[in-house]
N, C-alpha and C. Protein backbone atom coordinates (compact mmCIF):
# COMPACT_ATOMS: atom_id res chain seq x y z
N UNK A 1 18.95 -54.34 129.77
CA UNK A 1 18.70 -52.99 129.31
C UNK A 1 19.38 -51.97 130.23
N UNK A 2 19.45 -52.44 131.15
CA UNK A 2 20.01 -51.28 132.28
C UNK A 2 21.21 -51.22 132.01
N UNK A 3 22.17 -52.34 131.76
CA UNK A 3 23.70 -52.31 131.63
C UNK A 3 24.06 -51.67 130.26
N UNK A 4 23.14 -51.80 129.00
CA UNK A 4 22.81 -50.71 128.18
C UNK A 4 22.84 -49.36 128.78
N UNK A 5 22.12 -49.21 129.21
CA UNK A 5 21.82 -47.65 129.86
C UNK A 5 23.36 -47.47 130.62
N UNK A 6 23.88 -48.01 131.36
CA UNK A 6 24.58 -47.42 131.87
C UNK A 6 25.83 -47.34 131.32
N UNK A 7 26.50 -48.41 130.53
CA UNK A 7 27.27 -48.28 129.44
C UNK A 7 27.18 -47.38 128.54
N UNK A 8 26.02 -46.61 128.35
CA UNK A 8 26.49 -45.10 127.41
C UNK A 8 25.90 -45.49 126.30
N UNK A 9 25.16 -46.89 125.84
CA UNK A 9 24.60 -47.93 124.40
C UNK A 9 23.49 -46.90 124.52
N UNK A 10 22.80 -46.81 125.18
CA UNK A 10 21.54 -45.96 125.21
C UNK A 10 21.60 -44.66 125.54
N UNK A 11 21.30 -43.92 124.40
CA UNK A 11 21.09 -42.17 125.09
C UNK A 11 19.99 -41.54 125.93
N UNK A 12 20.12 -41.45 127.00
CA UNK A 12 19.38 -41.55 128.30
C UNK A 12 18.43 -40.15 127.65
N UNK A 13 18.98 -39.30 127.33
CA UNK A 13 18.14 -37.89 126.97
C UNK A 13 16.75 -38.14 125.72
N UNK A 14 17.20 -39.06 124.94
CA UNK A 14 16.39 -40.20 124.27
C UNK A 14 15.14 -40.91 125.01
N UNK A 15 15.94 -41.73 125.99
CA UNK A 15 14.73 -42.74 126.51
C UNK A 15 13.79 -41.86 127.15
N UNK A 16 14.27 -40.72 128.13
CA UNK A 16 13.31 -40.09 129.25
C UNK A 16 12.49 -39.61 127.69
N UNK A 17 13.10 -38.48 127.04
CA UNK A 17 11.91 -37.73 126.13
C UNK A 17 10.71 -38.63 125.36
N UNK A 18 11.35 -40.06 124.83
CA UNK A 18 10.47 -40.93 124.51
C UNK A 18 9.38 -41.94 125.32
N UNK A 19 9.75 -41.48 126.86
CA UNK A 19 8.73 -42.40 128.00
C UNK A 19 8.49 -41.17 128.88
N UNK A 20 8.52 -40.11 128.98
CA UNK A 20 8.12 -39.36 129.75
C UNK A 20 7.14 -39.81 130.34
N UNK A 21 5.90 -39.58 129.48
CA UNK A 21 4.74 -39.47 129.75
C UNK A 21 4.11 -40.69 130.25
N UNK A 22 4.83 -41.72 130.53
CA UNK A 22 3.94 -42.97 131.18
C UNK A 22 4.33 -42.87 132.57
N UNK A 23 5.42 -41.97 132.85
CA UNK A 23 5.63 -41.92 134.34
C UNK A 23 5.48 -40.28 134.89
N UNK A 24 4.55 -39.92 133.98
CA UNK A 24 3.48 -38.82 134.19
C UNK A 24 4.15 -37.68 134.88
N UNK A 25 5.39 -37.72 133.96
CA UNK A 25 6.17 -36.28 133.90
C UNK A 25 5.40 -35.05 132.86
N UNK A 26 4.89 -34.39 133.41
CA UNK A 26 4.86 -33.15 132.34
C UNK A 26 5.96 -32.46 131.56
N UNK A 27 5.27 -31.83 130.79
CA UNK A 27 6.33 -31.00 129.83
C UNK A 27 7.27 -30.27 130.80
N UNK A 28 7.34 -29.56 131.89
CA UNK A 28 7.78 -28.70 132.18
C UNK A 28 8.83 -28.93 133.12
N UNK A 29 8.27 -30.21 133.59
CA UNK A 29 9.76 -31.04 134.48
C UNK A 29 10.43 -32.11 133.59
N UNK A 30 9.76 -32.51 132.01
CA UNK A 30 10.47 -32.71 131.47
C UNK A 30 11.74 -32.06 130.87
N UNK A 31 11.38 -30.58 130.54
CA UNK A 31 12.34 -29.70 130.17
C UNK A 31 13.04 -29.25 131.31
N UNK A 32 12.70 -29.20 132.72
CA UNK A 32 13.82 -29.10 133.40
C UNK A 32 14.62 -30.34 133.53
N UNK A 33 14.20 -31.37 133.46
CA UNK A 33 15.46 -32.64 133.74
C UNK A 33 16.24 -32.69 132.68
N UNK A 34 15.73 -32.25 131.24
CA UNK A 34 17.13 -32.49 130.21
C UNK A 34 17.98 -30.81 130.64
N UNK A 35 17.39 -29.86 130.93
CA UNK A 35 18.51 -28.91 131.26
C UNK A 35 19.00 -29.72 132.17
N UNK A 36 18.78 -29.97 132.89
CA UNK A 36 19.44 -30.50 134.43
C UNK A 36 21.09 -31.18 133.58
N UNK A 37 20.30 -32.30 132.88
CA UNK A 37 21.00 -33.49 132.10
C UNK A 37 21.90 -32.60 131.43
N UNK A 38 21.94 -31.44 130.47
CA UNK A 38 22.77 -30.89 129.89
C UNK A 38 23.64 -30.15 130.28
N UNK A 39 23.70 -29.36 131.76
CA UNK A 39 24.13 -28.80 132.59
C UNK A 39 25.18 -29.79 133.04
N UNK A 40 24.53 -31.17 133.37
CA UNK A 40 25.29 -31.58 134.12
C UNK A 40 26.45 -32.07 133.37
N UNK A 41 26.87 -32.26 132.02
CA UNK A 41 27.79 -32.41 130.90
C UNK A 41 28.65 -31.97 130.80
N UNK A 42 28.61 -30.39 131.24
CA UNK A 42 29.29 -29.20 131.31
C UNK A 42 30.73 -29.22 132.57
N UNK A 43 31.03 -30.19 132.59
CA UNK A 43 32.17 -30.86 133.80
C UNK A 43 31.66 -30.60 135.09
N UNK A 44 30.70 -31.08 134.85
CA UNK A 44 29.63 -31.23 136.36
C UNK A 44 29.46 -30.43 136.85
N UNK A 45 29.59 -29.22 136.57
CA UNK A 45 29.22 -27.96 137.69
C UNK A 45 27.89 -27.91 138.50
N UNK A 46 27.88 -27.23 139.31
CA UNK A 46 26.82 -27.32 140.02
C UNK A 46 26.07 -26.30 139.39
N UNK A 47 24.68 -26.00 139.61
CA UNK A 47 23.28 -25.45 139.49
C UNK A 47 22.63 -24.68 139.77
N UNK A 48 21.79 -23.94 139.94
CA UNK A 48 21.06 -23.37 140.77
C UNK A 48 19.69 -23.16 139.88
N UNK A 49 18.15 -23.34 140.27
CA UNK A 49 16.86 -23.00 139.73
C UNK A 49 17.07 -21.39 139.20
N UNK A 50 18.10 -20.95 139.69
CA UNK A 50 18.34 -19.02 139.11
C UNK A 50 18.38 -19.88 137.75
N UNK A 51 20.01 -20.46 137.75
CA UNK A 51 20.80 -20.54 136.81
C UNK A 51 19.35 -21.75 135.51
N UNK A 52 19.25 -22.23 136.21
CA UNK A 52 18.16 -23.31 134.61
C UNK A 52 17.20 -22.14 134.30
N UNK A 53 16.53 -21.58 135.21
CA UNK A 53 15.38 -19.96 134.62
C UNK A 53 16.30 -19.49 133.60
N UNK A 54 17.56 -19.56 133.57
CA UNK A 54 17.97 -18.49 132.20
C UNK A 54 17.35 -19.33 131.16
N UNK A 55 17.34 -20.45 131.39
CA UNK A 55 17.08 -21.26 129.98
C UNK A 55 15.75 -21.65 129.33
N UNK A 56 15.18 -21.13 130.29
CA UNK A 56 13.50 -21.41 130.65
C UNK A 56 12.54 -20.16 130.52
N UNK A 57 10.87 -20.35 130.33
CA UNK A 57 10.04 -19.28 130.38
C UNK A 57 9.92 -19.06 131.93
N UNK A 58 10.01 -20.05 132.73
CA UNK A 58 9.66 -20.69 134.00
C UNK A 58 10.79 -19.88 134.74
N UNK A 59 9.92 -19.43 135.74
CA UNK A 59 10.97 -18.66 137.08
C UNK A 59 11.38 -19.62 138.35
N UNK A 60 12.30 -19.05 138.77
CA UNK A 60 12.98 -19.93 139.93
C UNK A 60 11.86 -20.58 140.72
N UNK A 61 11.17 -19.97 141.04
CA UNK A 61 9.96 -20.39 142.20
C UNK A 61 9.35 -21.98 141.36
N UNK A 62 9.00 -21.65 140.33
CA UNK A 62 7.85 -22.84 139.47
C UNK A 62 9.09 -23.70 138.95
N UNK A 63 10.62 -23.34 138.90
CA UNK A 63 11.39 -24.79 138.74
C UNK A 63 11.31 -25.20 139.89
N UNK A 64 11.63 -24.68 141.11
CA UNK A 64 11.71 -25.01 142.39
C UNK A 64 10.67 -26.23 142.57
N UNK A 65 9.40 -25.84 142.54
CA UNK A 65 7.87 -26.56 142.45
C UNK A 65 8.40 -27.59 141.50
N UNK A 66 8.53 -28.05 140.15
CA UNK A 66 8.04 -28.59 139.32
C UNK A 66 9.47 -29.85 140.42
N UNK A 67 10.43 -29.46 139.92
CA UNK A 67 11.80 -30.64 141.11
C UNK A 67 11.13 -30.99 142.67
N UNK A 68 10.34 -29.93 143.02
CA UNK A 68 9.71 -30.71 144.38
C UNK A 68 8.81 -31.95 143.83
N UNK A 69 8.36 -32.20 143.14
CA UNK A 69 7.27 -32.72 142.56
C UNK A 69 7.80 -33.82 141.97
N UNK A 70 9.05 -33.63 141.26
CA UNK A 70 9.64 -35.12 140.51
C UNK A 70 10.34 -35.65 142.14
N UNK A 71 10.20 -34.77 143.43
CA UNK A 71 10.85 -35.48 144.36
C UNK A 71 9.95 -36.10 144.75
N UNK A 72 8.58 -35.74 145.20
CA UNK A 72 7.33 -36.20 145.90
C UNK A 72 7.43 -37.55 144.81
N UNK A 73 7.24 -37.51 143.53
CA UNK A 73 6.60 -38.78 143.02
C UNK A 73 8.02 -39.94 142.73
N UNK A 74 9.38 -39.89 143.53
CA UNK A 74 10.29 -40.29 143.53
C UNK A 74 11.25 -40.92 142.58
N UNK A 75 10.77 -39.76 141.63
CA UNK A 75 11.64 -39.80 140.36
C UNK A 75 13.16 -39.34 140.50
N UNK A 76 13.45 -38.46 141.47
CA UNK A 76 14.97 -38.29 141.33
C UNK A 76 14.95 -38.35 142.49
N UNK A 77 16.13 -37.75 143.48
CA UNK A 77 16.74 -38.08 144.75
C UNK A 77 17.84 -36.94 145.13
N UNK A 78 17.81 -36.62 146.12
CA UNK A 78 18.50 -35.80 146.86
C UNK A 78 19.75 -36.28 147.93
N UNK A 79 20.87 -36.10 147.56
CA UNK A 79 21.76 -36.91 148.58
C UNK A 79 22.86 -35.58 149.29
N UNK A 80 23.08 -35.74 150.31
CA UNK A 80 24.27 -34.84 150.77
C UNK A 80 25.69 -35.69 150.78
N UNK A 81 26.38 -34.65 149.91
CA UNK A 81 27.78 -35.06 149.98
C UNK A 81 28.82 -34.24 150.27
N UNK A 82 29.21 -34.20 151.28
CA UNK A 82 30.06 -33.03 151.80
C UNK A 82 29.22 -31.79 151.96
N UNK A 83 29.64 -30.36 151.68
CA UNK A 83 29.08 -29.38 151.59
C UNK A 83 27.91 -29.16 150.31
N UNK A 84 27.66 -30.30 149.22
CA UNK A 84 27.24 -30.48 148.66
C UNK A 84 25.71 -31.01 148.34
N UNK A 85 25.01 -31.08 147.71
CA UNK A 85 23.69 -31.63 147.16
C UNK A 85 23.88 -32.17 146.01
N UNK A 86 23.55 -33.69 146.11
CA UNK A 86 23.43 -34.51 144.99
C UNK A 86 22.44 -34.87 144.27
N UNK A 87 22.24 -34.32 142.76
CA UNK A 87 20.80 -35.00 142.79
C UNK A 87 20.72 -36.22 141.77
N UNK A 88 20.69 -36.71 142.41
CA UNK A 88 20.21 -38.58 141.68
C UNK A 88 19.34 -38.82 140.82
N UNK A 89 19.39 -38.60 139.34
CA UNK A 89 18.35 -39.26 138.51
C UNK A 89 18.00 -40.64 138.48
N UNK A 90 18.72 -41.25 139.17
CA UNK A 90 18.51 -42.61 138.67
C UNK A 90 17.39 -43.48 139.01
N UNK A 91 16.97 -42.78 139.77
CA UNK A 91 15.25 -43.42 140.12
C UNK A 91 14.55 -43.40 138.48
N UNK A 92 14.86 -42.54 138.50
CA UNK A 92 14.07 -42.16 136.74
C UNK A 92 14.36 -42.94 136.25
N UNK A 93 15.79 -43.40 135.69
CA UNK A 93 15.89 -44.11 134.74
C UNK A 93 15.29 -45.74 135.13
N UNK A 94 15.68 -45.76 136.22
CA UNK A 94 15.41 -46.87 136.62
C UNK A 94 13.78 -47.28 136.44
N UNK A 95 13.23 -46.27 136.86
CA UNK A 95 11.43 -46.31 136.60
C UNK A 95 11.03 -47.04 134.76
N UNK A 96 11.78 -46.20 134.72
CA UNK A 96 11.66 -46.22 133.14
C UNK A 96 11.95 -47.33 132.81
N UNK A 97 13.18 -48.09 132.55
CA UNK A 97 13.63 -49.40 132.49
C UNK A 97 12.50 -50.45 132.94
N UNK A 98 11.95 -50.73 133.86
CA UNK A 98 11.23 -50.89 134.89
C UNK A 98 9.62 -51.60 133.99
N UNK A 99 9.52 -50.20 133.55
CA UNK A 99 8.13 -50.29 132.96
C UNK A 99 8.68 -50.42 131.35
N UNK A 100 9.71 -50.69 130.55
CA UNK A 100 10.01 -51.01 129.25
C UNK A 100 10.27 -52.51 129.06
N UNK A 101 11.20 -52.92 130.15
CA UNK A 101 10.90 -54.03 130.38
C UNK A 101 9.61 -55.53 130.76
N UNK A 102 9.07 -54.73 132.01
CA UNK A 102 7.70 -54.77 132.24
C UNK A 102 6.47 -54.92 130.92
N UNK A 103 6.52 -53.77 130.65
CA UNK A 103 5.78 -54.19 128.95
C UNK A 103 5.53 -54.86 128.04
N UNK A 104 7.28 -55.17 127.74
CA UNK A 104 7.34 -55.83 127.15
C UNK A 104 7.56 -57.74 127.52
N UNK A 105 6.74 -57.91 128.52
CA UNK A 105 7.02 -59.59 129.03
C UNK A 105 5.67 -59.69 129.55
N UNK A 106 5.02 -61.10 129.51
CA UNK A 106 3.84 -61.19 130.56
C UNK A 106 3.79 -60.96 132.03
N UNK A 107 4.69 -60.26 132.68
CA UNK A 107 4.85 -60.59 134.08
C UNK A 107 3.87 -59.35 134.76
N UNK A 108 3.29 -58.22 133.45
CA UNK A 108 3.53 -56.76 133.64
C UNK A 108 2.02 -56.64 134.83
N UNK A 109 1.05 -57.96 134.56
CA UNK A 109 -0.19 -57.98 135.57
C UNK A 109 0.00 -58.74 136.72
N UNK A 110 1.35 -59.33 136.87
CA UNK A 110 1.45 -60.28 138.27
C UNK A 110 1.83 -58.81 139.29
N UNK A 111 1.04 -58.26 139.85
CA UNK A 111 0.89 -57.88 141.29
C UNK A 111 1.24 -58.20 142.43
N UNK A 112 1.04 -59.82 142.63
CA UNK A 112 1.57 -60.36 143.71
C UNK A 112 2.40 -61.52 143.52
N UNK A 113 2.90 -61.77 142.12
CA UNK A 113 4.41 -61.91 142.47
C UNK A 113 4.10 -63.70 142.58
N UNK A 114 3.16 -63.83 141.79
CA UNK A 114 3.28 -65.55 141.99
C UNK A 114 3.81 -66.15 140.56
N UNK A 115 4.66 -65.75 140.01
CA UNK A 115 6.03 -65.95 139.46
C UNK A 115 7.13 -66.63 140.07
N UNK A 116 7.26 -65.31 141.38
CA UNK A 116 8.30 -66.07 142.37
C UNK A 116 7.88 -67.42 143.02
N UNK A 117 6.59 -67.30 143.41
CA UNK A 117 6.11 -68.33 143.86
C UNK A 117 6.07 -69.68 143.22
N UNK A 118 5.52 -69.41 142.50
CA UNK A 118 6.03 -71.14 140.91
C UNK A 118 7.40 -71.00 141.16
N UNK A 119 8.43 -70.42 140.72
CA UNK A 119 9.57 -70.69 140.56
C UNK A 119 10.20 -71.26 142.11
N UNK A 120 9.83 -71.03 143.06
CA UNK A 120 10.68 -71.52 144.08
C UNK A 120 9.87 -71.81 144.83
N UNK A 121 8.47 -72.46 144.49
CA UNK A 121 7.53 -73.26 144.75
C UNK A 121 7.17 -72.99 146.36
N UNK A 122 6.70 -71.45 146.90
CA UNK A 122 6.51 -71.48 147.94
C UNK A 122 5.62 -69.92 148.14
N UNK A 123 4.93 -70.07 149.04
CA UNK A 123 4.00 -68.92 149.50
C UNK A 123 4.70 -67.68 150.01
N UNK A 124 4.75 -66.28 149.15
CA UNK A 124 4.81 -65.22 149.67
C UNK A 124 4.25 -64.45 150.65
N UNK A 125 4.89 -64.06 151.78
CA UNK A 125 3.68 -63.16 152.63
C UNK A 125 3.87 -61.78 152.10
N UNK A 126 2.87 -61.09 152.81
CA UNK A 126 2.86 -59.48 152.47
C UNK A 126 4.54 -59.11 152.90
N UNK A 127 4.96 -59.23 153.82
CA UNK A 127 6.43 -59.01 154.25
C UNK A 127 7.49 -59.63 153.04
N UNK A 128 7.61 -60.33 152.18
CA UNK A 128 8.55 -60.82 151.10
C UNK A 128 7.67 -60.05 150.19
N UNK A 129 6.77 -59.70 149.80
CA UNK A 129 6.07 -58.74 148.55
C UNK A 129 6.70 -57.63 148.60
N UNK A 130 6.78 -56.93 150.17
CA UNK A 130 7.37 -55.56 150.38
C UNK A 130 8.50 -55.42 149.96
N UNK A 131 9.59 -56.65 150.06
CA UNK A 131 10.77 -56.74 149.88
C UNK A 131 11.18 -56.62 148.61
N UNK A 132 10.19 -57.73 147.22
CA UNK A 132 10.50 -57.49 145.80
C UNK A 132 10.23 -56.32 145.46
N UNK A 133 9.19 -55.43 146.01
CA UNK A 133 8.75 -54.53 145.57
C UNK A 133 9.75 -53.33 146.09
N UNK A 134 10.58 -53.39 146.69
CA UNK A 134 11.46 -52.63 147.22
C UNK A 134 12.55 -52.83 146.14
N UNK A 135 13.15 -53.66 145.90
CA UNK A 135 14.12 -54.13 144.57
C UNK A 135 13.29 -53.44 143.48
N UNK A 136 12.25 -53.73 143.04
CA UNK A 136 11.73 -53.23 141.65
C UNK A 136 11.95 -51.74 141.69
N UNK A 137 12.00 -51.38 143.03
CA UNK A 137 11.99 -49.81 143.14
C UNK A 137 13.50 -49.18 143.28
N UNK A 138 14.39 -50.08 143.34
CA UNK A 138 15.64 -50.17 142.71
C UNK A 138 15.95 -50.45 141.65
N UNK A 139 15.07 -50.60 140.58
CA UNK A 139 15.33 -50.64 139.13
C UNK A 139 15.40 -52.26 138.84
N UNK A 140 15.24 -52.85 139.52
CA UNK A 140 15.16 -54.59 139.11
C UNK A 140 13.82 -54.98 138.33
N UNK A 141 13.60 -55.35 137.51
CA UNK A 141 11.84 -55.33 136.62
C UNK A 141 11.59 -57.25 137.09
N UNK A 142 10.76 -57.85 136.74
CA UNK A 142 10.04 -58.72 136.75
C UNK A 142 10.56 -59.68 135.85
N UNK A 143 11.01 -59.20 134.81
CA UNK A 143 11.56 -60.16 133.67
C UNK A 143 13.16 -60.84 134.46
N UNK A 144 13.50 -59.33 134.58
CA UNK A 144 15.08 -59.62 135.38
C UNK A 144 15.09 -60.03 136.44
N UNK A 145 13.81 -60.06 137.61
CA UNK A 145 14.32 -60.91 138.72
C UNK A 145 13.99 -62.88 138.45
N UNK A 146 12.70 -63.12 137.37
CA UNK A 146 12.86 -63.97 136.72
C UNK A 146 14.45 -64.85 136.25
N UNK A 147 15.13 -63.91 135.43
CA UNK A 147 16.04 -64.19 134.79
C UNK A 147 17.24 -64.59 135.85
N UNK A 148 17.22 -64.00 136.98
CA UNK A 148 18.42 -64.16 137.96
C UNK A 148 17.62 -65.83 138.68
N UNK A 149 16.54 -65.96 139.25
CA UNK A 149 15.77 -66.88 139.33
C UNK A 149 16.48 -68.74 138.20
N UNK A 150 16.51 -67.76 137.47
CA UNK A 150 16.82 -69.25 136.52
C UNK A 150 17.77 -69.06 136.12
N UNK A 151 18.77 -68.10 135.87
CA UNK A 151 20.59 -68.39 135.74
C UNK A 151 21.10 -68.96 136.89
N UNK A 152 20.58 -68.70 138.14
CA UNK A 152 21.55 -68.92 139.40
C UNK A 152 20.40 -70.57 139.93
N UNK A 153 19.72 -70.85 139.74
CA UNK A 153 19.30 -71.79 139.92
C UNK A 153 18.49 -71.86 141.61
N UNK A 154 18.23 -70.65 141.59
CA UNK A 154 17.26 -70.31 143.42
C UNK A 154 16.55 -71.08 143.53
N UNK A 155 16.29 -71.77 144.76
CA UNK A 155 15.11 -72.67 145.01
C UNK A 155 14.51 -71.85 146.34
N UNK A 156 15.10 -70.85 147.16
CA UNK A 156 14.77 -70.23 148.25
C UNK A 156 14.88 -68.91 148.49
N UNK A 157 13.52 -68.28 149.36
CA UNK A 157 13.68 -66.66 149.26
C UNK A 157 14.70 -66.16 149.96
N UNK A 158 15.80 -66.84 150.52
CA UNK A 158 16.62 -65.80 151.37
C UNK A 158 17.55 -66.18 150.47
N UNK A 159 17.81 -67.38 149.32
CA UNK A 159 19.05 -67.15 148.24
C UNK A 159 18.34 -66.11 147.17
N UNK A 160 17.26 -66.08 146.83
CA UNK A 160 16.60 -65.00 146.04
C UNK A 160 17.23 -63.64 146.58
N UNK A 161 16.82 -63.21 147.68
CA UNK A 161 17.51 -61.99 148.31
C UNK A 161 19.19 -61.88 148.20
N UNK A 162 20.00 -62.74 148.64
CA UNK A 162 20.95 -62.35 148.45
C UNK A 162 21.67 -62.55 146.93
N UNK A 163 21.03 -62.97 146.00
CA UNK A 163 21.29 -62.53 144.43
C UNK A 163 20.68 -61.28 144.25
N UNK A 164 19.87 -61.07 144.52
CA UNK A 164 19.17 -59.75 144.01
C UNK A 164 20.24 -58.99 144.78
N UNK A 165 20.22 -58.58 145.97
CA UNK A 165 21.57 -57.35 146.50
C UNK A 165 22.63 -57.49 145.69
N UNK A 166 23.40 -58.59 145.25
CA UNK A 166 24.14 -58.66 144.71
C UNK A 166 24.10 -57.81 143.16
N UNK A 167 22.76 -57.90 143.31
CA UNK A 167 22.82 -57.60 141.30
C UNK A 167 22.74 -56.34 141.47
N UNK A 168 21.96 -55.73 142.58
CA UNK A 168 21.60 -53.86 143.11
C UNK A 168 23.14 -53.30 143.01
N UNK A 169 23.72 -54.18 144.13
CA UNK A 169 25.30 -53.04 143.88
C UNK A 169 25.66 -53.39 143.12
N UNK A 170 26.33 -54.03 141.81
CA UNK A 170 27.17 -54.04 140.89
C UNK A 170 26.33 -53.33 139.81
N UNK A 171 25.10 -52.56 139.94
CA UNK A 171 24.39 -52.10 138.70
C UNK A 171 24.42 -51.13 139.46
N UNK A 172 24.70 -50.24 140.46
CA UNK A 172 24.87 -48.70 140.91
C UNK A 172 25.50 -47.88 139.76
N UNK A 173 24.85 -47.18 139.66
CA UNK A 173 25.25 -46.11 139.10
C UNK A 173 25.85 -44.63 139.30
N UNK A 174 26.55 -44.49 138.39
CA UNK A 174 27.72 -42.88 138.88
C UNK A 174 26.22 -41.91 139.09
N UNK A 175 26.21 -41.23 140.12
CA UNK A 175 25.12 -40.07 139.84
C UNK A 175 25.50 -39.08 138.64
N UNK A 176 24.21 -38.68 138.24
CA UNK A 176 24.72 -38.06 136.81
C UNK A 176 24.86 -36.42 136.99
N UNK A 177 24.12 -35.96 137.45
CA UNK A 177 24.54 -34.57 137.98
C UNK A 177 24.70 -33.90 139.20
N UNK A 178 24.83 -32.53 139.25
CA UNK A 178 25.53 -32.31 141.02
C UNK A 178 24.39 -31.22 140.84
N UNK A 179 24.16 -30.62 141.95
CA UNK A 179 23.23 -29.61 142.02
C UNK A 179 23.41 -28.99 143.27
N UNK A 180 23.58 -27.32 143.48
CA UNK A 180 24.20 -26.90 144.42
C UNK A 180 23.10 -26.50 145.20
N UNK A 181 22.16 -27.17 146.26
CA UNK A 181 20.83 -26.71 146.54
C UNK A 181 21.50 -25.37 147.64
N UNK A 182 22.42 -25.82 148.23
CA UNK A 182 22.24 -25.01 149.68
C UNK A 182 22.99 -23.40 148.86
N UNK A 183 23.32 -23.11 147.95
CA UNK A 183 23.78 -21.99 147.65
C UNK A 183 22.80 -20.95 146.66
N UNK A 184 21.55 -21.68 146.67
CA UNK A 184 20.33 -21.18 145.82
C UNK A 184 19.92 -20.13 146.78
């Protein structure tokens, strides 16, 4: 699903408006992330909370708030690039993916991950939990670390780890919009 998503098969402005609400976006940072998203179309220009208020009932201050808030619950991401501010949706999408996938497979109540454990027939500590759970939070779901599990034929957690990195960078994604924080 992700290589969907990132191939352009899936219209991302689609999936967020149709899952918003399970990753307990409100209306109001929903409507700022598709401005964000539509802005950013526009040959990437950069942004400013002035510039989305034109489009909005919402004043600079309460977009300001509502983007602190998709930052606190680590739905998007903030990167510096040059003189620049990047802002990274892809936590989002990735969340999203995450829990569509998730849903839809039995894996969605294993918590601790004794999936991995049957499959490569060995005891997880809290320290290897932290680790899948760090991947899932890179957009890897349960079904898909399954699936890498039994294409590549893993019998061990440190070949588990280095398939999974492997699968993280070749599924990076272009950031989708630019956002000019320091000139707000």
């Amino acid at each position: 699903m992700f290589d969907l998503l990132k191939n352009g098969v899936i219209n991302k402005k689609s999936l967020l408006i149709l899952n918003y609400s399970k990753l307990e976006i409100n209306e109001n940072q929903l409507a700022i992330l598709l401005i964000i998203m539509e802005l950013s179309n526009e040959e990437q220009k950069n942004f400013t909370p002035s510039q989305i208020a034109k489009y909005m009932y919402l004043d600079k201050d309460q977009i300001e708030q509502e983007i602190s808030n998709l930052l606190i619950k680590e739905l998007i991401r903030i990167e510096q690039k040059g003189k620049k501010a990047v802002l990274d949706l892809t936590p989002l999408f990735n969340k999203i993916i995450v829990n569509l996938e998730e849903q839809n497979s039995n894996l969605a109540n294993d918590i601790k991950y004794s999936f991995i454990e049957q499959m490569l027939n060995i005891k997880l500590s809290q320290e290897d939990i932290d680790v899948i759970i760090e991947y899932i939070n890179q957009g890897l779901s349960k079904p898909k670390i399954l699936s890498i599990i039994t294409e590549n034929k893993i019998d061990n957690f440190e070949a588990l780890k280095d398939h999974l990195d492997e699968y993280v960078k070749k599924s990076k994604t272009l950031k989708i919009t630019r956002y000019n924080w320091l000139n707000d």
